[in-house]
PDB file of N, CA and C in Angstrom:
ATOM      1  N   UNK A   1     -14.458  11.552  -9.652  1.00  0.00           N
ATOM      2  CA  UNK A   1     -13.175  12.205  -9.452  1.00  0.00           C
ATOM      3  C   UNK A   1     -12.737  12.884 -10.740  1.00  0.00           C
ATOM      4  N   UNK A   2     -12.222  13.970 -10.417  1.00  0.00           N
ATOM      5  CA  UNK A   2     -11.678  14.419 -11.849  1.00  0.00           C
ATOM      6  C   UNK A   2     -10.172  13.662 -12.532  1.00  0.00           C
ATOM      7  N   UNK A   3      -9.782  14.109 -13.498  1.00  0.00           N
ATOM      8  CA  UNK A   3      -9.507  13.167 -14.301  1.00  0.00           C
ATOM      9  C   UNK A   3      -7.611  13.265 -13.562  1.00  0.00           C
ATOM     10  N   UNK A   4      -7.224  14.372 -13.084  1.00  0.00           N
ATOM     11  CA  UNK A   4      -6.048  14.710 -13.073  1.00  0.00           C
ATOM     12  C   UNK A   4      -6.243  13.818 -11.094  1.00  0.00           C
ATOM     13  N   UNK A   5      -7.051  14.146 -10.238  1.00  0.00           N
ATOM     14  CA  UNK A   5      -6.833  13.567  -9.224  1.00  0.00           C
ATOM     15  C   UNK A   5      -6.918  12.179  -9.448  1.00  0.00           C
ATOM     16  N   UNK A   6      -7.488  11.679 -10.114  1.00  0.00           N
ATOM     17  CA  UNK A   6      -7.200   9.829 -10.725  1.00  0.00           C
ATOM     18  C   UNK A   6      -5.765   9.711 -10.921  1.00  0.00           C
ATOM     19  N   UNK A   7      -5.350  10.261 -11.864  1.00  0.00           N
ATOM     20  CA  UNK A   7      -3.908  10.254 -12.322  1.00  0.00           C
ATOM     21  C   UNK A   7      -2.729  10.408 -10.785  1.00  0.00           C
ATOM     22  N   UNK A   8      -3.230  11.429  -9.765  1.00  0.00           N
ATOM     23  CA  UNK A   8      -2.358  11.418  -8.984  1.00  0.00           C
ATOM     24  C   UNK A   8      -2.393  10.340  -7.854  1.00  0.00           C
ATOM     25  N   UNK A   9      -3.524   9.812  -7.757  1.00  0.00           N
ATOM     26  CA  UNK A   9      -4.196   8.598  -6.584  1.00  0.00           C
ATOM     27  C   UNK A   9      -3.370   7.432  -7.592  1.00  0.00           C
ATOM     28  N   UNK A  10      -3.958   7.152  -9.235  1.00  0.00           N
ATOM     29  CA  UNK A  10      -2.862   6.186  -9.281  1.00  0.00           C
ATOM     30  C   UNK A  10      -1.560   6.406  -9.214  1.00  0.00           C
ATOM     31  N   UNK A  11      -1.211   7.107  -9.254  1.00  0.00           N
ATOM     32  CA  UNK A  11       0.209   7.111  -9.297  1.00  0.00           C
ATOM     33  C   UNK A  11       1.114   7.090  -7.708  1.00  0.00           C
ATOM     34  N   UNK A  12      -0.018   7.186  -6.534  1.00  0.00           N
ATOM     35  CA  UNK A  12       0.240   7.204  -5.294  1.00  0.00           C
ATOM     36  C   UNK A  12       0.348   5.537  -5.170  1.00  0.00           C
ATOM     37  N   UNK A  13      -1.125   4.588  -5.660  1.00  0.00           N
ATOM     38  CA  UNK A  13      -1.145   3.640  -5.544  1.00  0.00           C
ATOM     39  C   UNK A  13      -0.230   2.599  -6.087  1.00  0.00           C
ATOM     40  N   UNK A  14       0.183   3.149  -7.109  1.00  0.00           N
ATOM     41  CA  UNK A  14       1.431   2.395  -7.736  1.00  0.00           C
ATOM     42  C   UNK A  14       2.675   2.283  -6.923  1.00  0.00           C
ATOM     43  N   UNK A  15       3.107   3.527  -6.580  1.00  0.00           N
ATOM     44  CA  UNK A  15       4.354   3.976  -5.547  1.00  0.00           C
ATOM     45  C   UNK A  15       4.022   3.087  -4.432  1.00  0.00           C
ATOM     46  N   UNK A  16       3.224   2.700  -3.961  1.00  0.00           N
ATOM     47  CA  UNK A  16       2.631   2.267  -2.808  1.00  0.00           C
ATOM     48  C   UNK A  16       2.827   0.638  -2.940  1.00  0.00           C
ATOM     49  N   UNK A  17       2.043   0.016  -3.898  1.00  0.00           N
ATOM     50  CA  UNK A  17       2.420  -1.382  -4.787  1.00  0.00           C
ATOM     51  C   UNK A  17       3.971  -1.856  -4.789  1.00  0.00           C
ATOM     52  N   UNK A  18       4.157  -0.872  -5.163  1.00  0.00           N
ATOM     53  CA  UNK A  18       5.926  -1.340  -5.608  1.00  0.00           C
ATOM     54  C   UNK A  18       6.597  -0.726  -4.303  1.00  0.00           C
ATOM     55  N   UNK A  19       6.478  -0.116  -3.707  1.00  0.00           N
ATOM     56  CA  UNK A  19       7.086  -0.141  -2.428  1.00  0.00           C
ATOM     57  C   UNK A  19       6.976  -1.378  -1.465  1.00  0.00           C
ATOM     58  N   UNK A  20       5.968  -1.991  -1.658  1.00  0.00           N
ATOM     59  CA  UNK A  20       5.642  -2.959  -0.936  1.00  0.00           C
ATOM     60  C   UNK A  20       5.584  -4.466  -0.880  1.00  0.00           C
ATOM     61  N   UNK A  21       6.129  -4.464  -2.297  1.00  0.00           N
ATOM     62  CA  UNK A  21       6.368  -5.679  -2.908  1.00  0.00           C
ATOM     63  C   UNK A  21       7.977  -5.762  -2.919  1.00  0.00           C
ATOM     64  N   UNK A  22       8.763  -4.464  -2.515  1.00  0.00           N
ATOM     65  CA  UNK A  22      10.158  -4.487  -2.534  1.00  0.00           C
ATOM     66  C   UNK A  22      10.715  -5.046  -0.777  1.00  0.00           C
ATOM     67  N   UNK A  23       9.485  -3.965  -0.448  1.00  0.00           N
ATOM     68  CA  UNK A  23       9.734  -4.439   1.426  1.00  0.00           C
ATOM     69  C   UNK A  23       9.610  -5.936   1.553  1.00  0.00           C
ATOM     70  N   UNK A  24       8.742  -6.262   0.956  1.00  0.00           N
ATOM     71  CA  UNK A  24       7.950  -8.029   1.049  1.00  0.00           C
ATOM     72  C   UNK A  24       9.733  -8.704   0.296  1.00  0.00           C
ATOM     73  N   UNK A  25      10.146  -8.555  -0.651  1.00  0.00           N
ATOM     74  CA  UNK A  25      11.189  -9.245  -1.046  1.00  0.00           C
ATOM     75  C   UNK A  25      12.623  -9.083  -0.300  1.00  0.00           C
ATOM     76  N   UNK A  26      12.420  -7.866   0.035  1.00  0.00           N
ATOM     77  CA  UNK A  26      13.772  -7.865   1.267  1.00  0.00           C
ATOM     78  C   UNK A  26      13.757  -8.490   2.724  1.00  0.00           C
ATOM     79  N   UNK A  27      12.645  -8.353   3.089  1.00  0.00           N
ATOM     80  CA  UNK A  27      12.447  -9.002   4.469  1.00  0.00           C
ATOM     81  C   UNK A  27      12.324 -10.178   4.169  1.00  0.00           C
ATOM     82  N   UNK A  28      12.403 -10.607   3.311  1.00  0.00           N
ATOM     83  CA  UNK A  28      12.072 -12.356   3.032  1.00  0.00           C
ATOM     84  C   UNK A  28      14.116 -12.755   3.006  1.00  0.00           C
ATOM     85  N   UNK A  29      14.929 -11.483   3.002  1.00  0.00           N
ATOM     86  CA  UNK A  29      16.397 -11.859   3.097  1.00  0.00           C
ATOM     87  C   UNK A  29      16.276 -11.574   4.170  1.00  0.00           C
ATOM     88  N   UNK A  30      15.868 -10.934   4.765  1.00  0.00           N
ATOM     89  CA  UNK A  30      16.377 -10.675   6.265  1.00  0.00           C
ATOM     90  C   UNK A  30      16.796 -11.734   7.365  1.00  0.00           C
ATOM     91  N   UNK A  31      17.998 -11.935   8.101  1.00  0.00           N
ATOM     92  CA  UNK A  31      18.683 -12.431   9.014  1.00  0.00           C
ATOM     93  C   UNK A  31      17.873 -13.338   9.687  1.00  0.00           C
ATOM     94  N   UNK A  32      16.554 -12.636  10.381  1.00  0.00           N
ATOM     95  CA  UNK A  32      15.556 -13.533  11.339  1.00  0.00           C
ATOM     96  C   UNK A  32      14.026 -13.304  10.658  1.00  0.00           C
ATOM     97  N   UNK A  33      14.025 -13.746   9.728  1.00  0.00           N
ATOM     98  CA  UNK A  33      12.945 -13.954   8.776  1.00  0.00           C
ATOM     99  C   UNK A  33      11.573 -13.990   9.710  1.00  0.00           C
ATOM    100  N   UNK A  34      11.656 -15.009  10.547  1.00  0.00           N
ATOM    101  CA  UNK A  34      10.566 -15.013  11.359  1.00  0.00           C
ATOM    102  C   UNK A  34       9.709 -13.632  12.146  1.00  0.00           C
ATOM    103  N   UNK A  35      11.120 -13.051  12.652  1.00  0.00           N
ATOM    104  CA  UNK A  35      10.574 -11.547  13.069  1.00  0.00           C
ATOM    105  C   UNK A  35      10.015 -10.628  12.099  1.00  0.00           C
ATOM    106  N   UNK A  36      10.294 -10.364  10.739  1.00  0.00           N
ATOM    107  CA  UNK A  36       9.306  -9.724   9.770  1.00  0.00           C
ATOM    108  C   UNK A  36       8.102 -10.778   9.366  1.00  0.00           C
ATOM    109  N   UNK A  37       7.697 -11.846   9.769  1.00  0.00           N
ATOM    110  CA  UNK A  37       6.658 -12.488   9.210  1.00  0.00           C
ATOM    111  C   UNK A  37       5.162 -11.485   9.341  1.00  0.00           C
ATOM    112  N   UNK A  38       5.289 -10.793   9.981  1.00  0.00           N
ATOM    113  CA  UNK A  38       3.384  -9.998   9.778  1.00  0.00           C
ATOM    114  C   UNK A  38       4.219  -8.912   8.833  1.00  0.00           C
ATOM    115  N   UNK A  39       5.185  -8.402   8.907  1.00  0.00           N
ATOM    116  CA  UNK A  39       5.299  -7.271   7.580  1.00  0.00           C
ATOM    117  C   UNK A  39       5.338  -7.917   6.490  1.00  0.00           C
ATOM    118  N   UNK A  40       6.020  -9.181   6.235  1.00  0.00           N
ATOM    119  CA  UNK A  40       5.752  -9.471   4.799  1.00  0.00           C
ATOM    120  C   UNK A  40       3.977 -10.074   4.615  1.00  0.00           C
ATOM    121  N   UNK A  41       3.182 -10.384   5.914  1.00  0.00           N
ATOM    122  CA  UNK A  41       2.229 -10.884   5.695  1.00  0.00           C
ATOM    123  C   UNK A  41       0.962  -9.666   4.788  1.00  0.00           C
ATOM    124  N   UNK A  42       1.571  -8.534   5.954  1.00  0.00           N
ATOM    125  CA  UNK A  42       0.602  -6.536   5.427  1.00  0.00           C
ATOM    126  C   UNK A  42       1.624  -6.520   3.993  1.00  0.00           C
ATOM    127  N   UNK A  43       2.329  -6.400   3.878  1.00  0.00           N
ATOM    128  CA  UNK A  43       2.872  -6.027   2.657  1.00  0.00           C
ATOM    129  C   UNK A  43       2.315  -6.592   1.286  1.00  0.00           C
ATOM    130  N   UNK A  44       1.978  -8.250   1.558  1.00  0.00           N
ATOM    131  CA  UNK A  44       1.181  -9.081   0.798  1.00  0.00           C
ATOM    132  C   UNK A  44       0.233  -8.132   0.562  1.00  0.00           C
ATOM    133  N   UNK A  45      -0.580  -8.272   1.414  1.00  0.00           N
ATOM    134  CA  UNK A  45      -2.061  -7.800   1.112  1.00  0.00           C
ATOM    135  C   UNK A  45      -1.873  -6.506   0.593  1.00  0.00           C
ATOM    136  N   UNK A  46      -1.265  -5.154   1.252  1.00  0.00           N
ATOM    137  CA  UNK A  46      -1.116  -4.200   0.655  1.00  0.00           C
ATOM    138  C   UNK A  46      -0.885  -3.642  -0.491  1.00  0.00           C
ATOM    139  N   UNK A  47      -0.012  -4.751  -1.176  1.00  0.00           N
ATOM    140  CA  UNK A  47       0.606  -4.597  -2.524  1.00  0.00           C
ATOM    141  C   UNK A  47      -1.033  -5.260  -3.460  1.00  0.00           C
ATOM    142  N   UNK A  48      -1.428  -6.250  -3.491  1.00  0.00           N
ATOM    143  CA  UNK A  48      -2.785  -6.786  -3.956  1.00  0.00           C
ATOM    144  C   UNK A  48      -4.024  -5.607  -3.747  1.00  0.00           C
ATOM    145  N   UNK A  49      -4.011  -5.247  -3.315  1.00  0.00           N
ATOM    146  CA  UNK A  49      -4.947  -4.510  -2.908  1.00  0.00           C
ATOM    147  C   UNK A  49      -4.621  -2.896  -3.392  1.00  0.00           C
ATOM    148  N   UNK A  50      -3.591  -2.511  -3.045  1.00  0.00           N
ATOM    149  CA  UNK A  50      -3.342  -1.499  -4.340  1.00  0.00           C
ATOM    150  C   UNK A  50      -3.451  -1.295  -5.632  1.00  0.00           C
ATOM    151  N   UNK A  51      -2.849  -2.832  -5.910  1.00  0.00           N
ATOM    152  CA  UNK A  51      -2.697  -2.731  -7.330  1.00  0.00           C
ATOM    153  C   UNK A  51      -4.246  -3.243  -8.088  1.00  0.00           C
ATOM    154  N   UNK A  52      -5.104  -3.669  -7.296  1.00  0.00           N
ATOM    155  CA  UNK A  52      -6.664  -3.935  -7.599  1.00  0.00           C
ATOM    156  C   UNK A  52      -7.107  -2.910  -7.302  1.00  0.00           C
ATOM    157  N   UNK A  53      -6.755  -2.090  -6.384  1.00  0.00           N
ATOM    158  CA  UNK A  53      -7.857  -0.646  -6.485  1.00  0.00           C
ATOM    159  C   UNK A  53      -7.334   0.157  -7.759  1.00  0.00           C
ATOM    160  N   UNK A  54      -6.244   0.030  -8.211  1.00  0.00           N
ATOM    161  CA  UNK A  54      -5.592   0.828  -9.372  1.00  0.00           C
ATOM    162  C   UNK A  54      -6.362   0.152 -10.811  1.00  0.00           C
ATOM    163  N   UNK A  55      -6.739  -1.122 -10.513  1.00  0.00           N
ATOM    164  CA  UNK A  55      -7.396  -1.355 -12.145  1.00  0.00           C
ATOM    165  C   UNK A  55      -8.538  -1.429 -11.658  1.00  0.00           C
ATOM    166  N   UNK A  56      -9.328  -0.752 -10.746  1.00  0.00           N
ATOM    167  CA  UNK A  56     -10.531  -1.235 -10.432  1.00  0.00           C
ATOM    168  C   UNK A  56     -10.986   0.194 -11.092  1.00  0.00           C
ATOM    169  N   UNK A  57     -10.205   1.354 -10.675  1.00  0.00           N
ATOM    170  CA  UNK A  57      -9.998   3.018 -10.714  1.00  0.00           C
ATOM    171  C   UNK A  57      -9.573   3.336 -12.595  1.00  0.00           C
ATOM    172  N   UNK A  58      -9.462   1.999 -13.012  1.00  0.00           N
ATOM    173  CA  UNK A  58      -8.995   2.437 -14.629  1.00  0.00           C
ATOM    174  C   UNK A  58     -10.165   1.746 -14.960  1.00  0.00           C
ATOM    175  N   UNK A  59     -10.619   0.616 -14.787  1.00  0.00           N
ATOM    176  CA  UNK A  59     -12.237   0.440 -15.248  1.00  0.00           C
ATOM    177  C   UNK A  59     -13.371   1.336 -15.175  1.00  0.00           C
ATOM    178  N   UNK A  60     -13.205   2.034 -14.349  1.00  0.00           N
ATOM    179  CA  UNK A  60     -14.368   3.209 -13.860  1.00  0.00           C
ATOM    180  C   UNK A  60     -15.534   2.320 -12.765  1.00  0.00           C
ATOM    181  N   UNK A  61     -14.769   1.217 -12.007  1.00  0.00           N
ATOM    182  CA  UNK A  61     -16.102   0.499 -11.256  1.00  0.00           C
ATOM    183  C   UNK A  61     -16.396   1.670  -9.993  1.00  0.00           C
ATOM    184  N   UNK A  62     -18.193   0.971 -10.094  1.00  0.00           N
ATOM    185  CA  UNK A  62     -18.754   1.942  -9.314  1.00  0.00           C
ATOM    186  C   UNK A  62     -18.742   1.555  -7.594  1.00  0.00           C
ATOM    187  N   UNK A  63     -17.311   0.789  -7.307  1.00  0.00           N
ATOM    188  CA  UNK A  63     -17.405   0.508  -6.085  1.00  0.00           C
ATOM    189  C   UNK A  63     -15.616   0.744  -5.550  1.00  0.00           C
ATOM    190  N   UNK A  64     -15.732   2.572  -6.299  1.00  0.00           N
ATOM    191  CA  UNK A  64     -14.114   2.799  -5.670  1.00  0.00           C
ATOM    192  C   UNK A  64     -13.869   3.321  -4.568  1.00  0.00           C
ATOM    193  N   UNK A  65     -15.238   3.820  -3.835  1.00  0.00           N
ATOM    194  CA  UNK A  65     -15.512   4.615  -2.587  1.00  0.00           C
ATOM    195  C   UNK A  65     -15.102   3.255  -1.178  1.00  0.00           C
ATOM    196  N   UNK A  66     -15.838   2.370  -1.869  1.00  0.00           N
ATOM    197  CA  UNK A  66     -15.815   0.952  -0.642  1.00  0.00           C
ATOM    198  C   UNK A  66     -14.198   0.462  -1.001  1.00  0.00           C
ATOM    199  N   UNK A  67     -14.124   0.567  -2.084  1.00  0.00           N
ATOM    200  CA  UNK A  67     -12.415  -0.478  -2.226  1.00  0.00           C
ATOM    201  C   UNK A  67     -11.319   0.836  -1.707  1.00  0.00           C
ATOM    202  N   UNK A  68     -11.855   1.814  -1.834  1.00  0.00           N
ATOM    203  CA  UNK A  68     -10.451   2.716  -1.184  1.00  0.00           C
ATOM    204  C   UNK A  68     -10.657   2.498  -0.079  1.00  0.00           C
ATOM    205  N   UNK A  69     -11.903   2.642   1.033  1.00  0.00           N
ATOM    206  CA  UNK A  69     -11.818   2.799   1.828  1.00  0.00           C
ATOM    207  C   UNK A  69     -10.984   1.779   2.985  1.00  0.00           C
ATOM    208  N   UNK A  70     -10.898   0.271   1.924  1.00  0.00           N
ATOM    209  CA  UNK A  70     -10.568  -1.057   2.933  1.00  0.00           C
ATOM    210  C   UNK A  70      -9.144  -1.112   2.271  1.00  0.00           C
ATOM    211  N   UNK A  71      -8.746   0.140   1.084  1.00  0.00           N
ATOM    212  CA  UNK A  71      -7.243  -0.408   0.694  1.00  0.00           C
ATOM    213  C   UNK A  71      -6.875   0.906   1.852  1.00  0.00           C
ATOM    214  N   UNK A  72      -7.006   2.071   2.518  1.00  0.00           N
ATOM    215  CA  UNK A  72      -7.200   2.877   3.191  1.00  0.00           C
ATOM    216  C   UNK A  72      -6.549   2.191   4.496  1.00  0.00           C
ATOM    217  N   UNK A  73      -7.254   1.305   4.605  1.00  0.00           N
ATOM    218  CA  UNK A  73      -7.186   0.562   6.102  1.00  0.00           C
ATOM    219  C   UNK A  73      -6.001  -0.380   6.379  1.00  0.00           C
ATOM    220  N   UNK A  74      -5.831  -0.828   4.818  1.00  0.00           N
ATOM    221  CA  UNK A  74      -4.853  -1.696   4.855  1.00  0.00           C
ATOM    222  C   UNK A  74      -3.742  -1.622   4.782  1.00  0.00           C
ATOM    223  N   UNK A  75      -3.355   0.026   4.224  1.00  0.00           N
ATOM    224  CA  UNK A  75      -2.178   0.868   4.521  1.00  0.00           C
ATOM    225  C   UNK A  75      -1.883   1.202   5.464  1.00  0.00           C
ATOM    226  N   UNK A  76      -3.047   1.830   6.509  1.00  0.00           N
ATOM    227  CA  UNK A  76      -2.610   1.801   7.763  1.00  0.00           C
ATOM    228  C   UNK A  76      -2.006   0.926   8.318  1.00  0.00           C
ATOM    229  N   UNK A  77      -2.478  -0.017   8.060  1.00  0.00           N
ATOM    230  CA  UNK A  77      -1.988  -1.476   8.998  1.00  0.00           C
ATOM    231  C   UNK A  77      -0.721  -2.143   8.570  1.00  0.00           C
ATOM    232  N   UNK A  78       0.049  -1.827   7.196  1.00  0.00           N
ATOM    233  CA  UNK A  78       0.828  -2.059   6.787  1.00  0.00           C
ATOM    234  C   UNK A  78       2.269  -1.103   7.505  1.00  0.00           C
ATOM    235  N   UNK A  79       2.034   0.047   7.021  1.00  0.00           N
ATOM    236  CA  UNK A  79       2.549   1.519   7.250  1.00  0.00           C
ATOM    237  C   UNK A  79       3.099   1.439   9.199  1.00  0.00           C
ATOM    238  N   UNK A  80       1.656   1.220   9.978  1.00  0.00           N
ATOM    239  CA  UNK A  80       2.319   1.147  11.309  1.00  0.00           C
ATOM    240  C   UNK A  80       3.703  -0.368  11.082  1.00  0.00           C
ATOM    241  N   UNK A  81       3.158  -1.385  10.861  1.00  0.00           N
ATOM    242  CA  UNK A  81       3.819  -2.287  10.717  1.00  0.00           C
ATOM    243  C   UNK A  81       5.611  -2.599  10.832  1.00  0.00           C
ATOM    244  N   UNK A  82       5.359  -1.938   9.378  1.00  0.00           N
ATOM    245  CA  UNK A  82       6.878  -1.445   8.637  1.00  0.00           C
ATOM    246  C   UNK A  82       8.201  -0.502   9.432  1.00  0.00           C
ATOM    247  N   UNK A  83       6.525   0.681  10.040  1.00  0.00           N
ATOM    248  CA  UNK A  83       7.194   2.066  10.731  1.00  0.00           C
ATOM    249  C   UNK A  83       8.263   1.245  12.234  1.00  0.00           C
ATOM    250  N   UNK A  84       7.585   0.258  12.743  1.00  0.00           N
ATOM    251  CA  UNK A  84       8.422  -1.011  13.967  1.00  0.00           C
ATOM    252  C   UNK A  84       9.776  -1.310  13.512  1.00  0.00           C
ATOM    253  N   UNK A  85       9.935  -1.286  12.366  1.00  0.00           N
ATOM    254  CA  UNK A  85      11.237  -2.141  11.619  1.00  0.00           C
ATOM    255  C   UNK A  85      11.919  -0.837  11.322  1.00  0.00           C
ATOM    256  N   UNK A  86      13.594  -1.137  11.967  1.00  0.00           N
ATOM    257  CA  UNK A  86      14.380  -0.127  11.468  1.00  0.00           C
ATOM    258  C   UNK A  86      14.735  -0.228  10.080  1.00  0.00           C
ATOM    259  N   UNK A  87      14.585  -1.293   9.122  1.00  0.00           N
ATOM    260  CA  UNK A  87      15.184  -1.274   7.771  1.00  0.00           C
ATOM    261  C   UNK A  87      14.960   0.179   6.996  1.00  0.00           C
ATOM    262  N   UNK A  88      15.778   0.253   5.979  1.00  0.00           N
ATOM    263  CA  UNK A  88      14.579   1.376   4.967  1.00  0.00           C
ATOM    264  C   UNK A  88      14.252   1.105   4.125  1.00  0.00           C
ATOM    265  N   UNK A  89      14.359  -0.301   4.046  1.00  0.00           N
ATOM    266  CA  UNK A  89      13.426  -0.899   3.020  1.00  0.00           C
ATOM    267  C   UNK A  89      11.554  -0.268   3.760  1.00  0.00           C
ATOM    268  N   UNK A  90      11.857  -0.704   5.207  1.00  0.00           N
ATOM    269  CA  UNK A  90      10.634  -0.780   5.757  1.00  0.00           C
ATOM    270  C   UNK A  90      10.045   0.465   6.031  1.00  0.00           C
ATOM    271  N   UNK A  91      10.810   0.971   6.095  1.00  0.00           N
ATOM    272  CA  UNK A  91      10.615   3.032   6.317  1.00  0.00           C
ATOM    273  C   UNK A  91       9.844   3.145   5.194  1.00  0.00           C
ATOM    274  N   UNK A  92      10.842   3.177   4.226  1.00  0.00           N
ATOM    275  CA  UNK A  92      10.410   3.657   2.666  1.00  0.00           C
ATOM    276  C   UNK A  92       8.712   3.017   2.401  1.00  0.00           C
ATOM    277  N   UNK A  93       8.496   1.655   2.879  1.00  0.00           N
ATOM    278  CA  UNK A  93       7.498   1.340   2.600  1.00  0.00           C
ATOM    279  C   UNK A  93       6.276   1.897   3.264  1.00  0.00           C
ATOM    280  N   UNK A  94       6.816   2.647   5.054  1.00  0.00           N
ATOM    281  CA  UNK A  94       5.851   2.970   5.658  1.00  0.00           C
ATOM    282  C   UNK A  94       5.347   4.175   5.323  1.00  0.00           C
ATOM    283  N   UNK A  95       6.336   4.966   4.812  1.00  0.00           N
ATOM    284  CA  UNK A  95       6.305   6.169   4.304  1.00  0.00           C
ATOM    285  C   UNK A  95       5.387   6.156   3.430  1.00  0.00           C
ATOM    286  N   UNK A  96       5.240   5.179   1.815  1.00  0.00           N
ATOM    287  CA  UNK A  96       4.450   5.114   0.996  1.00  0.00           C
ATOM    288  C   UNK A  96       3.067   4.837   1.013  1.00  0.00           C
ATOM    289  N   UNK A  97       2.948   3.900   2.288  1.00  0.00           N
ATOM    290  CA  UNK A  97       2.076   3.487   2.768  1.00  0.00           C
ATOM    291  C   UNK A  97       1.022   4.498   3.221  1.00  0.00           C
ATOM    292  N   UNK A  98       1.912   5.225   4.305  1.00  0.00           N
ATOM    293  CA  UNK A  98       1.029   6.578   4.758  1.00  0.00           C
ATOM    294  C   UNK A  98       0.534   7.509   3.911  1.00  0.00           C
ATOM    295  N   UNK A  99       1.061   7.896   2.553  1.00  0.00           N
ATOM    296  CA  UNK A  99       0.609   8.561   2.057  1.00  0.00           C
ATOM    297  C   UNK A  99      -0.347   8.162   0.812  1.00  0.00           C
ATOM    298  N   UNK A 100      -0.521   6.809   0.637  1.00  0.00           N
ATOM    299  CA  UNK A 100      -1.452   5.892   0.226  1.00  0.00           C
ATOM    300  C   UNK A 100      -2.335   5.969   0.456  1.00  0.00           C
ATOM    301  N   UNK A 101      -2.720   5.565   2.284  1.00  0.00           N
ATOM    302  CA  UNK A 101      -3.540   5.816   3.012  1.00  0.00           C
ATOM    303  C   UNK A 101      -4.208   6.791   2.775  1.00  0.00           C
ATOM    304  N   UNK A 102      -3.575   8.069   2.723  1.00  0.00           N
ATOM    305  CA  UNK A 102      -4.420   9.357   2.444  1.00  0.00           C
ATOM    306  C   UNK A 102      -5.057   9.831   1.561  1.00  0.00           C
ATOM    307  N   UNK A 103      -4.338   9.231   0.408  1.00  0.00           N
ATOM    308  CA  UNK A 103      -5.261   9.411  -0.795  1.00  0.00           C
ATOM    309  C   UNK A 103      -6.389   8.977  -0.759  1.00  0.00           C
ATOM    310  N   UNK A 104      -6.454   7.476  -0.461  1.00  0.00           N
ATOM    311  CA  UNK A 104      -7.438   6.607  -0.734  1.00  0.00           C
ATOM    312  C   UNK A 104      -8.522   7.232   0.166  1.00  0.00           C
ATOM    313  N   UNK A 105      -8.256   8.140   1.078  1.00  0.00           N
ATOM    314  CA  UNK A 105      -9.650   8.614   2.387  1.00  0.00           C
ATOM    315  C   UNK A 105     -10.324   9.653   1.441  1.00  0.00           C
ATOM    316  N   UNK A 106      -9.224  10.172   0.718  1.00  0.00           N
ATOM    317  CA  UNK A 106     -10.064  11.177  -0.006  1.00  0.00           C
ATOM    318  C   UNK A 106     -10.582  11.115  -1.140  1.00  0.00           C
ATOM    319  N   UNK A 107     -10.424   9.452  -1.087  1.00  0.00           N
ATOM    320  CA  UNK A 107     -11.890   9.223  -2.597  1.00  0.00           C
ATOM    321  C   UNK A 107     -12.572   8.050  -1.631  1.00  0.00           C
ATOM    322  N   UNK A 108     -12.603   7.840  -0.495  1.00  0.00           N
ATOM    323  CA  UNK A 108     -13.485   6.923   0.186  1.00  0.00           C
ATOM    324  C   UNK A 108     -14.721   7.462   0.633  1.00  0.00           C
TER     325      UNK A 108
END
């Protein structure tokens, strides 16, 4: 990848991280906690998994094609998730999510 599309993928993946670690801490206030339990469960993973493809992508490992492709997947799955929940905590996150997603296809 060239050096400036790195810079913009991390900086997608970061937005993406911290979006999702904010959704994960608000739905953990939410009223009926139980009903966000799979968004904070995708949000978990999503946020881990971003933020490991982001130092995986500053090491230079030669396995960023396979790790985008399953952090790729895991945005999706987050992103629909979130998109169910009227919050905007959860918007905001699905939003980030989706465009996470996209990056990551285009270094997968």
């Amino acid at each position: 990848m060239a050096h400036q599309q790195d810079q913009e993928t991390l900086k997608v993946l970061h937005e993406c991280m911290e979006a999702c670690n904010h959704c994960y801490d608000a739905c953990l206030k939410e009223e009926d906690v139980k009903m966000m339990a799979e968004c904070i469960r995708l949000d978990r993973e999503c946020a881990d998994i971003c933020g490991y493809l982001e130092a995986a992508i500053t090491r230079g490992t030669p396995y960023v094609a396979e790790l985008a492709s399953v952090c790729a997947k895991i945005c999706d799955d987050c992103g629909k998730e979130c998109a169910k929940h009227d919050h905007d905590h959860c918007q905001a996150c699905a939003k980030a999510c989706q465009e996470c997603a996209d990056a990551c296809r285009k270094i997968a």
